[in-house]
N, C-alpha and C. Protein backbone atom coordinates (compact mmCIF):
# COMPACT_ATOMS: atom_id res chain seq x y z
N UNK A 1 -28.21 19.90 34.80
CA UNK A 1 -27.27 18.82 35.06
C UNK A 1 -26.30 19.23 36.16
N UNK A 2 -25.82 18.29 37.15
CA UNK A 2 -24.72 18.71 38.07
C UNK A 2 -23.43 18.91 37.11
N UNK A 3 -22.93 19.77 37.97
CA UNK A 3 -21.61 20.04 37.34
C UNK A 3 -20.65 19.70 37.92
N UNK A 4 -20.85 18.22 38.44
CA UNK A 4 -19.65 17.40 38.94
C UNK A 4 -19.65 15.93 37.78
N UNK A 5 -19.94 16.44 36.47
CA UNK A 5 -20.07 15.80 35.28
C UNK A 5 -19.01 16.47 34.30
N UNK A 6 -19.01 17.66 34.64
CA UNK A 6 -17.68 18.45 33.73
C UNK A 6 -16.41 17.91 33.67
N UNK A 7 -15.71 17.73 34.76
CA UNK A 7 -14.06 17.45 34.70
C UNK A 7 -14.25 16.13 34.52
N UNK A 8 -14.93 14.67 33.87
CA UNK A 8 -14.96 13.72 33.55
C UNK A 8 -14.91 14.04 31.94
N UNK A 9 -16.30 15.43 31.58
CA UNK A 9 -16.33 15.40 30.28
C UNK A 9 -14.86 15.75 29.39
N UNK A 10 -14.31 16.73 30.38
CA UNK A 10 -13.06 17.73 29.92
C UNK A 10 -11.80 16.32 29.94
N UNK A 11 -12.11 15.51 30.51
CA UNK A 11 -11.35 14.52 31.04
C UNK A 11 -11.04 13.80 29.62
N UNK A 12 -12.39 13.10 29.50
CA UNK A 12 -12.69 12.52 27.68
C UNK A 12 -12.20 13.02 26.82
N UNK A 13 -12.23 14.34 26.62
CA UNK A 13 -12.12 15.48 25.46
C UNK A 13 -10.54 15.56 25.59
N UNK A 14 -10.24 15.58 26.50
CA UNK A 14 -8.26 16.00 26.13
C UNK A 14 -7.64 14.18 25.81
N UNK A 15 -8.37 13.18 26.39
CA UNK A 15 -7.67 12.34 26.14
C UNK A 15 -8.16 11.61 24.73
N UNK A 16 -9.51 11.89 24.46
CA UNK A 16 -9.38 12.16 22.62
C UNK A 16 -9.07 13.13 21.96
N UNK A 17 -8.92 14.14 22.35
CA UNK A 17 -7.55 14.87 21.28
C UNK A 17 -5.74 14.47 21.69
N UNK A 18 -5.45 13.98 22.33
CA UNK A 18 -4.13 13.91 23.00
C UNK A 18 -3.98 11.91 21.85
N UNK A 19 -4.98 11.63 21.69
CA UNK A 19 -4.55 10.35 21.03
C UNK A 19 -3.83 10.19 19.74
N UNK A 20 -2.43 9.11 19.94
CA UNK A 20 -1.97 9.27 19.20
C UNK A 20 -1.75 8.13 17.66
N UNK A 21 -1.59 8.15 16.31
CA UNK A 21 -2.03 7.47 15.38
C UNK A 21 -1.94 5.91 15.67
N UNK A 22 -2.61 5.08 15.07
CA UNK A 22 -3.03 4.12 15.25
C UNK A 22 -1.41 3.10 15.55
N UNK A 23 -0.97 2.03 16.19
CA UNK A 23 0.34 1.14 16.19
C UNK A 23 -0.58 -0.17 15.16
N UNK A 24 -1.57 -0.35 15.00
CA UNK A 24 -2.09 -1.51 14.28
C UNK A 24 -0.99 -1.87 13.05
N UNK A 25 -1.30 -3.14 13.03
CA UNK A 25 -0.48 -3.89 11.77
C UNK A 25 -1.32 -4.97 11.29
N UNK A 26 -1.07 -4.12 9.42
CA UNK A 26 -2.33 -4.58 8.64
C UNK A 26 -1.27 -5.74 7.69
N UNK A 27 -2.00 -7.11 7.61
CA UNK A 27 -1.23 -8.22 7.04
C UNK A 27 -1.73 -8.27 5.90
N UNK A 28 -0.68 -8.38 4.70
CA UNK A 28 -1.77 -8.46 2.87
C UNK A 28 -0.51 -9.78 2.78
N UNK A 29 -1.46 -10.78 2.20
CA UNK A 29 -1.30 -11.83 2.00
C UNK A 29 -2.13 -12.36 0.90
N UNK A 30 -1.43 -12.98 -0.26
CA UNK A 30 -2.92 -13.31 -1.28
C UNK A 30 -3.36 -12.48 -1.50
N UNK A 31 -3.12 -10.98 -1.87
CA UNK A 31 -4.10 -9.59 -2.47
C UNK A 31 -3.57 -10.01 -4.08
N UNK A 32 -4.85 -10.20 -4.52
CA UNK A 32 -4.81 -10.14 -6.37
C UNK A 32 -4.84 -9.00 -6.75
N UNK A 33 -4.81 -7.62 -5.83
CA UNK A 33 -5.44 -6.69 -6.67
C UNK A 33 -7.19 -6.47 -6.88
N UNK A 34 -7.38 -5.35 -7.15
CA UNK A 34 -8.39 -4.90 -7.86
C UNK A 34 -8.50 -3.32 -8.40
N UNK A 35 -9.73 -3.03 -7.93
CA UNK A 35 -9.88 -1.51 -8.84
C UNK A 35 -8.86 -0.20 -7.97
N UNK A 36 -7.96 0.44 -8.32
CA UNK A 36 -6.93 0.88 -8.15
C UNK A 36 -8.01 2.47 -7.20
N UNK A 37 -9.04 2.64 -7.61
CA UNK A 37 -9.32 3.69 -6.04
C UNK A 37 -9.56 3.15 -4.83
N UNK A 38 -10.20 1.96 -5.45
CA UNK A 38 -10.08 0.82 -4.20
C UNK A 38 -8.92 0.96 -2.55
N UNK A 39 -7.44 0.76 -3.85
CA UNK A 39 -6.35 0.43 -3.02
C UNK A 39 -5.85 2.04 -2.92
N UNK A 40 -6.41 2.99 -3.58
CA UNK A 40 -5.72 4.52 -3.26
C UNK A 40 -6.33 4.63 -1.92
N UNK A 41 -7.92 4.68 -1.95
CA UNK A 41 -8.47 5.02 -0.33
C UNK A 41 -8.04 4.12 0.70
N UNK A 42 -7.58 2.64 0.35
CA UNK A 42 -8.09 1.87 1.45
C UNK A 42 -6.27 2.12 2.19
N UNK A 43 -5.05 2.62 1.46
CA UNK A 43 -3.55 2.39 1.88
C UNK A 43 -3.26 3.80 2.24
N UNK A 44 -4.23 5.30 1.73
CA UNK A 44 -4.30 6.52 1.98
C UNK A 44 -4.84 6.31 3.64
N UNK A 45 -5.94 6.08 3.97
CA UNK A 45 -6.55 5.59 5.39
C UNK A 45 -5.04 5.42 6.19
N UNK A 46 -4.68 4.15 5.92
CA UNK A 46 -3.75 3.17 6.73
C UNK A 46 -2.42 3.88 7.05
N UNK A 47 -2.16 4.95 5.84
CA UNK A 47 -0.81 5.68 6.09
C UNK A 47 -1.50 6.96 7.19
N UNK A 48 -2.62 7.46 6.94
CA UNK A 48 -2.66 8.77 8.08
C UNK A 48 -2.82 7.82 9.31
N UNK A 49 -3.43 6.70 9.22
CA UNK A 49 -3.68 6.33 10.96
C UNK A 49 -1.80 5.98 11.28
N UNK A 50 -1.25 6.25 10.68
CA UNK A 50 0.33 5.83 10.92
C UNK A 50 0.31 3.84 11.28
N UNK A 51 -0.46 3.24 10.16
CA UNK A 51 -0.67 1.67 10.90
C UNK A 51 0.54 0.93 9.74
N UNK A 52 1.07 0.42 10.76
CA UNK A 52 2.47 -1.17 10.01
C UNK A 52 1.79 -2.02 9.03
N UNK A 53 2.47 -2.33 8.53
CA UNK A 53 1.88 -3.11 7.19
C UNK A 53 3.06 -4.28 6.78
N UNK A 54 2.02 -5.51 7.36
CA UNK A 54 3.29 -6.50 7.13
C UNK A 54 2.73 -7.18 5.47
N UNK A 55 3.95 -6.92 4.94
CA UNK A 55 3.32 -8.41 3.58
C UNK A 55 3.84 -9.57 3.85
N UNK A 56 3.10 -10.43 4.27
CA UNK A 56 3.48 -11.98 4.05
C UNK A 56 3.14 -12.92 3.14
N UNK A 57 3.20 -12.10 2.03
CA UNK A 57 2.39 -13.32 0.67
C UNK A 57 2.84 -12.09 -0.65
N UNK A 58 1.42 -12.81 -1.72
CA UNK A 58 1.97 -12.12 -2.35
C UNK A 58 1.01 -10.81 -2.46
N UNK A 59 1.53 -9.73 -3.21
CA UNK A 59 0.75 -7.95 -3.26
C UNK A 59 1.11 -7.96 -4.49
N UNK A 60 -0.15 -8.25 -5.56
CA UNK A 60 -0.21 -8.06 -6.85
C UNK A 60 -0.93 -6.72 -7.46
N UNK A 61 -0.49 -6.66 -8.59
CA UNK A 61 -1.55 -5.70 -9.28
C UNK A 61 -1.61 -4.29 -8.49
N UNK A 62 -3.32 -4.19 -8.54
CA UNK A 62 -2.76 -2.53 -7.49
C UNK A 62 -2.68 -2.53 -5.92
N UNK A 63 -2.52 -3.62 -5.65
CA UNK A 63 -2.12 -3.77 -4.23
C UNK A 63 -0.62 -3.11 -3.74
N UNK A 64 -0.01 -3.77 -4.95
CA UNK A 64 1.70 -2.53 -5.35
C UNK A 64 1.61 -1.27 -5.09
N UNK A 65 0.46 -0.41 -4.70
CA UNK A 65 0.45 0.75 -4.57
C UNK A 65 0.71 0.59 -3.12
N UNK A 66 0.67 -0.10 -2.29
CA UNK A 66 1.20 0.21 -0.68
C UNK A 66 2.55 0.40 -0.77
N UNK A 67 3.37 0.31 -1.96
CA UNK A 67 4.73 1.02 -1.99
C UNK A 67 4.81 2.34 -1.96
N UNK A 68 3.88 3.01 -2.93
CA UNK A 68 3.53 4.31 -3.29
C UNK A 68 2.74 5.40 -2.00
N UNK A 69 1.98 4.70 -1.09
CA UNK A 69 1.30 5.47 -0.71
C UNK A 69 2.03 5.42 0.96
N UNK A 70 2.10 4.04 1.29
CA UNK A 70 2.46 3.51 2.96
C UNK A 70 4.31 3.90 3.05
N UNK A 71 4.57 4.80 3.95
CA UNK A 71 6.09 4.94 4.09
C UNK A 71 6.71 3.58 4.07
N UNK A 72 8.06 3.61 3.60
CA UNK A 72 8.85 2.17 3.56
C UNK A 72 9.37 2.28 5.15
N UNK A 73 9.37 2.69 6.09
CA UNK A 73 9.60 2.68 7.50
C UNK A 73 8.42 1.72 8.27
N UNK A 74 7.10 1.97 7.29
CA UNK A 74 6.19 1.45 7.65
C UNK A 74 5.64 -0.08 6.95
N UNK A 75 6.65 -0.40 6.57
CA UNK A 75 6.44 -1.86 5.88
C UNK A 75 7.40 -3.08 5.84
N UNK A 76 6.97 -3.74 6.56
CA UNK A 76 8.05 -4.94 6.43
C UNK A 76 7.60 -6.22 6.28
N UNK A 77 8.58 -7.03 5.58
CA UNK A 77 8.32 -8.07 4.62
C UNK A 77 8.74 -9.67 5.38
N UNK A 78 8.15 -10.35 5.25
CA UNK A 78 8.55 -11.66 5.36
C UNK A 78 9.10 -12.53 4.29
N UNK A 79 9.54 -13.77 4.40
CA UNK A 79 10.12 -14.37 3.47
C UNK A 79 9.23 -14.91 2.36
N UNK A 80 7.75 -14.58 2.65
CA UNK A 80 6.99 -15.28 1.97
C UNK A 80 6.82 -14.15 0.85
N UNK A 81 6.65 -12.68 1.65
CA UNK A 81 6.47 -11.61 0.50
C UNK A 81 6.90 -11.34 -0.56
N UNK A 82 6.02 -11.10 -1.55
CA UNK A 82 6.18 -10.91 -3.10
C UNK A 82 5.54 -9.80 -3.45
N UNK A 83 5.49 -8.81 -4.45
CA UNK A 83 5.51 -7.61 -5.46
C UNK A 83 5.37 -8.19 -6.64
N UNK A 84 4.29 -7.92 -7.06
CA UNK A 84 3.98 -8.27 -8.62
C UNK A 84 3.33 -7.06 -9.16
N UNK A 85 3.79 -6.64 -10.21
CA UNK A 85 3.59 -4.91 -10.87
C UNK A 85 3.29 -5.67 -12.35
N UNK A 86 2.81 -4.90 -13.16
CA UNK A 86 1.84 -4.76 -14.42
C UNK A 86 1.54 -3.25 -14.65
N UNK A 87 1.83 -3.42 -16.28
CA UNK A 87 1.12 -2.07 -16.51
C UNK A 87 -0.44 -1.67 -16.38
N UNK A 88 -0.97 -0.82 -16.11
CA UNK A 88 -2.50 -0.12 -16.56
C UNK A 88 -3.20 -0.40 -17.27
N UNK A 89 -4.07 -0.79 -16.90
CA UNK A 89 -5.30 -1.32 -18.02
C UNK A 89 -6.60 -0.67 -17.86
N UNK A 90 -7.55 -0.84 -18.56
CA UNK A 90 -8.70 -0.73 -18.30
C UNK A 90 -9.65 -1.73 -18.79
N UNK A 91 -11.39 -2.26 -18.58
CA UNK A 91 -11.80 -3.28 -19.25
C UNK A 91 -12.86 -2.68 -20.12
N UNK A 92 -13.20 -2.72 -21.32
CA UNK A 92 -14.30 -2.28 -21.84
C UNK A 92 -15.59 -2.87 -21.66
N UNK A 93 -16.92 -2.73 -21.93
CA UNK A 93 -18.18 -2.68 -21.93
C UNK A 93 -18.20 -4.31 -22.12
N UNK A 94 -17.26 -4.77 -23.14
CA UNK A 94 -17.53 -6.27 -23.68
C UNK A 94 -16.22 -7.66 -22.71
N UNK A 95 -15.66 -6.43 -22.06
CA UNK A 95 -14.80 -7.23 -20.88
C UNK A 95 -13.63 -7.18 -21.41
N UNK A 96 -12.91 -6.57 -22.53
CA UNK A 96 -11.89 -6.66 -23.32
C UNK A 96 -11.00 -5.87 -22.49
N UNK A 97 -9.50 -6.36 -21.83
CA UNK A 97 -8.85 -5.54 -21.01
C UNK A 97 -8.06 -4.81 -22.18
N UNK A 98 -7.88 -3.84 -22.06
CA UNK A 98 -7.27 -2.47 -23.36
C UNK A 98 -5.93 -1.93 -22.03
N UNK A 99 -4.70 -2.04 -22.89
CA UNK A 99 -3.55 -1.30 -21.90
C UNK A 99 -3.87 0.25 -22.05
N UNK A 100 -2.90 0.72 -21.09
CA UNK A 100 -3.32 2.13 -20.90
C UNK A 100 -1.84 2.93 -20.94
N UNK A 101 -1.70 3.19 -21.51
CA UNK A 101 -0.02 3.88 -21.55
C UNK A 101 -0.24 5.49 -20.69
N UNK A 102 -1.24 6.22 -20.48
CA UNK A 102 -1.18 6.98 -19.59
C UNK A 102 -1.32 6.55 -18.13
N UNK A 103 -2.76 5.82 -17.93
CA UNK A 103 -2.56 5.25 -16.96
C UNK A 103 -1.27 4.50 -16.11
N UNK A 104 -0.48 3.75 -17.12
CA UNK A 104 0.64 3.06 -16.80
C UNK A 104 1.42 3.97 -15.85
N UNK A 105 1.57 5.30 -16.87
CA UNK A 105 2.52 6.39 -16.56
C UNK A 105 1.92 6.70 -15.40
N UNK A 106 0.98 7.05 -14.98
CA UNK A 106 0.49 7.83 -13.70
C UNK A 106 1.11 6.86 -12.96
N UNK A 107 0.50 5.88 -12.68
CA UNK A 107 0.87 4.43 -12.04
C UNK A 107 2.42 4.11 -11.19
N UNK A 108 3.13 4.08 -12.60
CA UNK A 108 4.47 4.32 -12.35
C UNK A 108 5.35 5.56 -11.83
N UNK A 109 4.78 6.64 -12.09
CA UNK A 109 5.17 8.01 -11.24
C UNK A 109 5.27 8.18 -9.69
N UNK A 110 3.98 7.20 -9.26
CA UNK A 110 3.42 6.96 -8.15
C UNK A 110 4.04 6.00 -7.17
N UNK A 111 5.20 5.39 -7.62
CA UNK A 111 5.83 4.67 -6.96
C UNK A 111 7.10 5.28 -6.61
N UNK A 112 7.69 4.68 -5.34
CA UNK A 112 8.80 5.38 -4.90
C UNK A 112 10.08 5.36 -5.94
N UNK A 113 11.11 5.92 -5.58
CA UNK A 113 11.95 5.77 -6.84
C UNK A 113 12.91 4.63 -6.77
N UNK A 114 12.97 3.76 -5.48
CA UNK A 114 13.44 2.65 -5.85
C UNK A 114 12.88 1.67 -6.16
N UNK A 115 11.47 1.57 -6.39
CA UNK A 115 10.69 0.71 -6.97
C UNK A 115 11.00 0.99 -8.34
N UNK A 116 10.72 2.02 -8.62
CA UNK A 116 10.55 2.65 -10.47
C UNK A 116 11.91 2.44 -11.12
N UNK A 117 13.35 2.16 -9.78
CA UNK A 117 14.62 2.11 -10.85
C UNK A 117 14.70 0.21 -10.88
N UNK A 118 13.87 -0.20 -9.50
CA UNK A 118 13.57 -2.10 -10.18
C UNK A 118 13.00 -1.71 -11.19
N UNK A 119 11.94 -1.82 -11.34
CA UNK A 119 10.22 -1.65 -12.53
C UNK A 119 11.71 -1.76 -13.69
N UNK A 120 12.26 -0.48 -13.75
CA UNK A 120 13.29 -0.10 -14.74
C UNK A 120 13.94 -1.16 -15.75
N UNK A 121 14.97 -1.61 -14.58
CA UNK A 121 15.58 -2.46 -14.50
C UNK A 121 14.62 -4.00 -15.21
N UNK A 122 14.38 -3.85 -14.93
CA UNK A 122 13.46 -5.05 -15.32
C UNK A 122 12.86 -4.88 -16.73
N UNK A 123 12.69 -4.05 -17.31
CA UNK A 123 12.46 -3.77 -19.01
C UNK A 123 10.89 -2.66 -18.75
N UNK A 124 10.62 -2.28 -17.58
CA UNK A 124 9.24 -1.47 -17.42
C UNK A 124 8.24 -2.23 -17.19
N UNK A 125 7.10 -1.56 -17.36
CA UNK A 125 5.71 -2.32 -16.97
C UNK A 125 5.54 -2.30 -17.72
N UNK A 126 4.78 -3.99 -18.39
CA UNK A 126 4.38 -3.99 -19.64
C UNK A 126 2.54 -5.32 -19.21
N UNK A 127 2.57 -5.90 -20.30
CA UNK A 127 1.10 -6.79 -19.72
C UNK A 127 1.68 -7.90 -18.74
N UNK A 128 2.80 -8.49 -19.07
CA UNK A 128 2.98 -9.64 -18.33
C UNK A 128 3.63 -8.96 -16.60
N UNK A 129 3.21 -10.08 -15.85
CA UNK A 129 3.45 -9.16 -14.35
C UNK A 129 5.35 -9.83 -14.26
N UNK A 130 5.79 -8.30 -13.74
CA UNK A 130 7.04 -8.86 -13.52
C UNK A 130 7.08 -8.91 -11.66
N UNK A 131 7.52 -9.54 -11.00
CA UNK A 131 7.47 -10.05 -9.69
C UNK A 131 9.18 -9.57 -8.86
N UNK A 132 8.71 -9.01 -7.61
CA UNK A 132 10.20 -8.10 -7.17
C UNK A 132 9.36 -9.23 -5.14
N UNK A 133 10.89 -9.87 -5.55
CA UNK A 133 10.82 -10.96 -4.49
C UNK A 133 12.04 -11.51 -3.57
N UNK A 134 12.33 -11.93 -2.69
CA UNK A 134 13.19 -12.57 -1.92
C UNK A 134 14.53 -11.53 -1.71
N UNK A 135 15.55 -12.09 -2.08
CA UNK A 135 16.80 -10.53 -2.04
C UNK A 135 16.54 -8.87 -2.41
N UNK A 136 16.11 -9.28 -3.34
CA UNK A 136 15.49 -8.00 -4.00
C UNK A 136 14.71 -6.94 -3.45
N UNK A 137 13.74 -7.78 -2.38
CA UNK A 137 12.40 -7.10 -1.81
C UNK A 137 13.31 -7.09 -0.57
N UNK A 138 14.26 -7.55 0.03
CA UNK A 138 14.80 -7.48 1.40
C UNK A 138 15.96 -6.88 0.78
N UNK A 139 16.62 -5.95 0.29
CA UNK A 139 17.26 -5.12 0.11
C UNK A 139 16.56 -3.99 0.31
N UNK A 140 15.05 -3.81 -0.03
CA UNK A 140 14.39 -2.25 -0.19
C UNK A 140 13.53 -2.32 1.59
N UNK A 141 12.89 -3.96 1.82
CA UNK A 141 12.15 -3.63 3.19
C UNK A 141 12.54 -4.16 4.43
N UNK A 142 12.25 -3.83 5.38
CA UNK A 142 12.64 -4.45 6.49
C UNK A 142 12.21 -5.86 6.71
N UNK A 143 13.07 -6.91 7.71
CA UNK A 143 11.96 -8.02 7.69
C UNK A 143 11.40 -7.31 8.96
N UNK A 144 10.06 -8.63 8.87
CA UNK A 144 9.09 -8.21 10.47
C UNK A 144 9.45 -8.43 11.88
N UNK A 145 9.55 -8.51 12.72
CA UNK A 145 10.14 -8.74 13.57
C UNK A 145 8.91 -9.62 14.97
């Protein structure tokens, strides 16, 4: 091969290592939730690429874990955004959802500590979803800009 192909390759190579984490901004709107490794890998991803995370709706269930995992520098809220938390469950073989009082606990550990002194405040996580919205949620996030 000529080797007037090198300082193009060396060229590539420093300016993919020199790149820096992602500026993307990921919108959750309408997230019901689902299976909680689901939302560990998919908000673990989004925090190393360093990507914004706007909520404009509501973030139920374990979608609440983008409190836990995504820096609060890195999240800001619109007027539409809502937080809906629930304790831990699991479903059995026959579909029967069974609470989980360890799970809960992990759950709740996992959240920052001004989420956990709302959660608190609010009587804990229990089955019914308690919802952290409007003043409340714009006291802890930024709006979007």
């Amino acid at each position: 091969m000529p080797m007037n192909w090198w300082p193009a390759l060396v060229g590539l190579l420093l300016a993919v290592a020199l790149v820096q984490p992602s500026s993307a901004k990921t919108r959750i709107a309408g997230d019901k939730g689902g299976p909680l490794g689901d939302y560990l890998l998919r908000f673990a991803a989004m925090r190393d690429a360093g990507e914004q995370v706007m909520i404009d709706g509501s973030c139920l269930s374990a979608c609440t874990l983008v409190t836990a995992l995504i820096p609060r520098n890195k999240i800001c809220i619109t007027e539409r955004a809502m937080l809906g938390f629930h304790a831990g469950w699991f479903e059995t073989k026959a579909g029967e959802r069974i609470s989980s009082p360890t799970g809960t606990g992990v759950l709740y550990a996992m959240y920052p500590p001004i989420i956990r002194r709302w959660i608190a405040r609010q009587g804990g996580l229990g089955e019914r979803m308690i919802v952290l919205e409007g003043r409340e949620l714009a006291a802890i996030y930024q709006p979007c800009k």
